[in-house]
Protein backbone atom coordinates (compact mmCIF):
# COMPACT_ATOMS: atom_id res chain seq x y z
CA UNK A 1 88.07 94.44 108.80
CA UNK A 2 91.08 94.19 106.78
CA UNK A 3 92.04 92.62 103.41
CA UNK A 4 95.01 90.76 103.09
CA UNK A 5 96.49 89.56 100.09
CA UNK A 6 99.49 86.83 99.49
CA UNK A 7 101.29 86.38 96.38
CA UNK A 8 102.94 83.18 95.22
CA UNK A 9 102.25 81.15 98.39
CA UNK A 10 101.77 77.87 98.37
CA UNK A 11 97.76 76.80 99.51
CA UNK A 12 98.81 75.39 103.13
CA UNK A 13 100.83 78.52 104.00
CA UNK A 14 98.20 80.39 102.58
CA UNK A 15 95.33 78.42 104.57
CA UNK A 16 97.44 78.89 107.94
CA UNK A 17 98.04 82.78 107.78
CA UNK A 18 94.32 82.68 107.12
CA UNK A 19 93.70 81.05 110.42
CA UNK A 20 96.34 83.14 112.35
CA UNK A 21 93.76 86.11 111.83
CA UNK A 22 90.32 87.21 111.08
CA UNK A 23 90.66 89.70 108.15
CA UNK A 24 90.02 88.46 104.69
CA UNK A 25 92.31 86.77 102.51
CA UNK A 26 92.71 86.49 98.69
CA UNK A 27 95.71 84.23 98.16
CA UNK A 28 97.28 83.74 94.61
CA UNK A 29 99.28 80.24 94.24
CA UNK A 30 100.41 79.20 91.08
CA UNK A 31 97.40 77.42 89.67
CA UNK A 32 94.54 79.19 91.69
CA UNK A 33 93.28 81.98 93.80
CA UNK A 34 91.84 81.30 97.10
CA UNK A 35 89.52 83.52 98.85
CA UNK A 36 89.22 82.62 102.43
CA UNK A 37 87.91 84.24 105.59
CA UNK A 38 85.09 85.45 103.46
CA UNK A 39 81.98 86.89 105.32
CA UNK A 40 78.71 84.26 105.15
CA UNK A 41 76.28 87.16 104.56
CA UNK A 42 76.23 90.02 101.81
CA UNK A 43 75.82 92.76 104.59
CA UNK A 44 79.00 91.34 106.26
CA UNK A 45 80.93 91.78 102.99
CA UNK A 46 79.82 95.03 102.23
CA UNK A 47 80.96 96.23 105.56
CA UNK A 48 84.24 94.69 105.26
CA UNK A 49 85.23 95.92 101.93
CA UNK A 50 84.08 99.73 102.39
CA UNK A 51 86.77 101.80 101.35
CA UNK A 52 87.74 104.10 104.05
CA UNK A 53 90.32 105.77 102.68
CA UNK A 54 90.82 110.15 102.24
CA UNK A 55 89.40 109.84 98.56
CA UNK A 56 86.37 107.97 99.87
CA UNK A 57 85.45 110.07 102.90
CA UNK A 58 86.18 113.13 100.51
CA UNK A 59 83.58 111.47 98.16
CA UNK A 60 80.73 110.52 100.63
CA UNK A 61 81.02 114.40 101.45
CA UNK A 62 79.62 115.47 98.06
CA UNK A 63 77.47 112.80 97.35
């Protein structure tokens, strides 16, 4: 799962890109930030915010 983040929208633009797709959303407007698509469970969010990047898979190798 991805994470998708929207600067300076406003929180009905940001609510409908959120609907358009699964992946999780952290939307900054100008008063607030909204977090939607967010997993129910902590499992869920662990497993959708586990880096999986070269640096990380280079780090589970020595740990």
């Amino acid at each position: 799962m991805t994470i998708r983040t929207v600067d300076n929208a406003s929180p009905a633009c940001a609510t409908t890109m959120a609907r358009l797709d699964d992946s999780i959303t952290v939307a900054r407007t100008d008063a607030s930030t909204m977090l939607l698509n967010m997993p129910r469970s902590i499992d869920e969010l662990n497993e959708a915010t586990q880096d999986q990047g070269f640096f990380a898979k280079l780090k589970n190798i020595f740990a």
